[in-house]
C-alpha atoms as a PDB file:
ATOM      1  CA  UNK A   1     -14.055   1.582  -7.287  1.00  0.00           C
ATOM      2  CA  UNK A   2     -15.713   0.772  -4.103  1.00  0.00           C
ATOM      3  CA  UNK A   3     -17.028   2.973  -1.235  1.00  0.00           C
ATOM      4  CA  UNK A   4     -18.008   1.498   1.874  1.00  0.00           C
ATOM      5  CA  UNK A   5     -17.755   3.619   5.427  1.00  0.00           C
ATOM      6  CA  UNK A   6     -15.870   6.570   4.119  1.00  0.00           C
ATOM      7  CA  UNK A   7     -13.477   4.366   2.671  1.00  0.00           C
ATOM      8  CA  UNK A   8     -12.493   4.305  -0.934  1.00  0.00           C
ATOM      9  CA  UNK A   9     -10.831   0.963  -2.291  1.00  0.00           C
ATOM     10  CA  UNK A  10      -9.020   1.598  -5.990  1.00  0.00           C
ATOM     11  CA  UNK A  11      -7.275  -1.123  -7.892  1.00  0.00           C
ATOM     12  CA  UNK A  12      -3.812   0.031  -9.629  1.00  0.00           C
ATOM     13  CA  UNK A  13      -2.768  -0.978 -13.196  1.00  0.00           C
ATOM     14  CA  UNK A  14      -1.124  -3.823 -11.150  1.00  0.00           C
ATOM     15  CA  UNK A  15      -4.351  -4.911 -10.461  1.00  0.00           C
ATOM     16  CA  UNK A  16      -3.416  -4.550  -6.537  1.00  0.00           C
ATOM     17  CA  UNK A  17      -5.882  -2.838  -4.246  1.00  0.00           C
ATOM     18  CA  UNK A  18      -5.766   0.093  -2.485  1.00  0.00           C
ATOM     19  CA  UNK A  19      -7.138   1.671   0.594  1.00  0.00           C
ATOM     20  CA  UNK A  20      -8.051   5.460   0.576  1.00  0.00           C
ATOM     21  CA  UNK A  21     -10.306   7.563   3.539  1.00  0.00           C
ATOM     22  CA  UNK A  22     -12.656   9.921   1.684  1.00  0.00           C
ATOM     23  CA  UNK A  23     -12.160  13.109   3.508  1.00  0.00           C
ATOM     24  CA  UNK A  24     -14.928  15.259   1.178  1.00  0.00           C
ATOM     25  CA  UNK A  25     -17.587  14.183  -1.365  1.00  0.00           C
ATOM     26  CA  UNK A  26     -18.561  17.528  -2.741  1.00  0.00           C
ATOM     27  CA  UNK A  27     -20.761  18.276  -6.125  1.00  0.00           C
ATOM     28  CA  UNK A  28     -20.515  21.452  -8.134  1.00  0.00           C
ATOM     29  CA  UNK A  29     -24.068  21.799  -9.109  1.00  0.00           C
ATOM     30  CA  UNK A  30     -22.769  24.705 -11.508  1.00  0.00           C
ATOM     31  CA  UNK A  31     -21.593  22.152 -13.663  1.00  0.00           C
ATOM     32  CA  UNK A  32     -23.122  19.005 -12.346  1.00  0.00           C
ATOM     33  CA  UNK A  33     -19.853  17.283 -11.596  1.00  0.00           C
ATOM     34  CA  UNK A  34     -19.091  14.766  -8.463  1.00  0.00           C
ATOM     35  CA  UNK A  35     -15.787  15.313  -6.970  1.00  0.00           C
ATOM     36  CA  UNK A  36     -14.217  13.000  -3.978  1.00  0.00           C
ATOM     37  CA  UNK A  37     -11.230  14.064  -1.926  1.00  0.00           C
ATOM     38  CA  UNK A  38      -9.442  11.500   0.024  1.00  0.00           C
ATOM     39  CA  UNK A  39      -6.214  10.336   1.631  1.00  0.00           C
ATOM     40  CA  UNK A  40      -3.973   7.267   2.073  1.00  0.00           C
ATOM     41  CA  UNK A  41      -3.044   9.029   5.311  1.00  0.00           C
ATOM     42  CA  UNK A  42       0.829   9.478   3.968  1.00  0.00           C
ATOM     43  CA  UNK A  43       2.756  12.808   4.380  1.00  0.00           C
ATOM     44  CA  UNK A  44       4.662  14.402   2.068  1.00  0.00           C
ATOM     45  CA  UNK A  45       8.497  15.473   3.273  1.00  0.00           C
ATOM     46  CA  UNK A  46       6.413  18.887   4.534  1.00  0.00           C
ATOM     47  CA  UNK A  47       4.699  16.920   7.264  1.00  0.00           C
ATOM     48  CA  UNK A  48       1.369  17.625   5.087  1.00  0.00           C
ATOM     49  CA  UNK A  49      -1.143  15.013   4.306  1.00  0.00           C
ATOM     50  CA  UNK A  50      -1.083  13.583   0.956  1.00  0.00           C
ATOM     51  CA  UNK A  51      -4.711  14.120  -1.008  1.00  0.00           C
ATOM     52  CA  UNK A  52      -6.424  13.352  -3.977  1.00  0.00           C
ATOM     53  CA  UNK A  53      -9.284  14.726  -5.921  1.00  0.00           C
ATOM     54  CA  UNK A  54     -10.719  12.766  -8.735  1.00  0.00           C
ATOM     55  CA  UNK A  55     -14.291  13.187 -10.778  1.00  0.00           C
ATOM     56  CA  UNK A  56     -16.943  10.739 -10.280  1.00  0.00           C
ATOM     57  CA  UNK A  57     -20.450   9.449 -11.714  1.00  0.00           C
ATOM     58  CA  UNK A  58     -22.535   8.113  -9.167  1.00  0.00           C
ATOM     59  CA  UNK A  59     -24.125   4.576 -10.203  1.00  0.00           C
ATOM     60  CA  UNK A  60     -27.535   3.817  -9.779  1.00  0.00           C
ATOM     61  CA  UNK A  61     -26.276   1.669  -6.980  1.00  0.00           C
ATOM     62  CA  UNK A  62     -24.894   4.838  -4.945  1.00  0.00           C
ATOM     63  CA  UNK A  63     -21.251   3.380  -5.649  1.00  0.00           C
ATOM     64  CA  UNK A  64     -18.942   6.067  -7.227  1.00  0.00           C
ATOM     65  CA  UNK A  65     -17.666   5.007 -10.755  1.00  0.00           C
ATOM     66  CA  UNK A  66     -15.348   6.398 -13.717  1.00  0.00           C
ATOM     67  CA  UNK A  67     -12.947   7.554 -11.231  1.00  0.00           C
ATOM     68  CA  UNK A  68     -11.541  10.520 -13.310  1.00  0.00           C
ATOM     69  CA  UNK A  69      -8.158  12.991 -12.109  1.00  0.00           C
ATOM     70  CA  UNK A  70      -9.165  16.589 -11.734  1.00  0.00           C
ATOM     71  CA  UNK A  71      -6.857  17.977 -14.304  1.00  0.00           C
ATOM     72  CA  UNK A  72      -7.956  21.214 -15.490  1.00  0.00           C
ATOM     73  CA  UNK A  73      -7.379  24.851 -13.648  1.00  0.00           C
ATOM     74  CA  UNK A  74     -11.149  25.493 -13.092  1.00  0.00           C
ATOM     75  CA  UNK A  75     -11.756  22.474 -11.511  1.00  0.00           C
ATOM     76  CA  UNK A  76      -8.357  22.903  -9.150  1.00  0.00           C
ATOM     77  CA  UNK A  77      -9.275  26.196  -8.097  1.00  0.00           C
ATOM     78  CA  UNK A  78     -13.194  25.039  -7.218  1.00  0.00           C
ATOM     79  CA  UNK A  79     -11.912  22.404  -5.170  1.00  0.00           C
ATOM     80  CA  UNK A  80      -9.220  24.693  -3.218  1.00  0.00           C
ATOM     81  CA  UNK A  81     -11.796  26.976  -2.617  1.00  0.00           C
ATOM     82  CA  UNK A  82     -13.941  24.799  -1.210  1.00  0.00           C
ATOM     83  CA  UNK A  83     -10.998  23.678   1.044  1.00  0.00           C
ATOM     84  CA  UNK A  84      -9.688  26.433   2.049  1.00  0.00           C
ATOM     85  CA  UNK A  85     -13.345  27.539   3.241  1.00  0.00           C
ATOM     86  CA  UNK A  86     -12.994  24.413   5.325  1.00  0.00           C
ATOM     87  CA  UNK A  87      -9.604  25.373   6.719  1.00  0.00           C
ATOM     88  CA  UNK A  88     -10.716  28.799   8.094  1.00  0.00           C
ATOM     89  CA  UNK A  89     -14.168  27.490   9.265  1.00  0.00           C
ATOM     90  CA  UNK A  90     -16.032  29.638   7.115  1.00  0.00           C
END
């Protein structure tokens, strides 16, 4: 995983790389967990952009590592909070 400029790069199990923009780097300092949103800019058959939210540790070299999903219900509904808070401008 590299992060350079708001950008994201991520290889695949292909070993092929990937471009992604990081739209939000937010951490929940409840449980002292990194998360990163961010986009290949692709639209789903909706019209909506595309996102992703995976957990992260931050290396001592600022780079985001151990690129983890978000999986569980508790850390879904943080993150939609924190977007829909976004959404309405609150």
């Amino acid at each position: 995983e590299i992060m350079k400029d708001n950008t994201l790069v991520l290889k695949d199990s292909s070993g092929n790389k990937h471009e992604y923009r990081i739209l939000l780097d937010i951490e929940d300092t409840t449980n002292s967990v990194n998360y990163v949103i961010y986009t290949d800019d692709l639209t789903n058959k909706d019209g909506e952009m595309v996102c992703y939210a995976s957990t992260y540790v931050l290396s001592p070299k600022g780079n985001m590592t151990k690129l983890k999903p978000v999986e569980t219900k508790e850390e879904f509904d943080f993150i939609s909070k924190i977007l829909d808070s976004l959404e309405s401008g609150k």
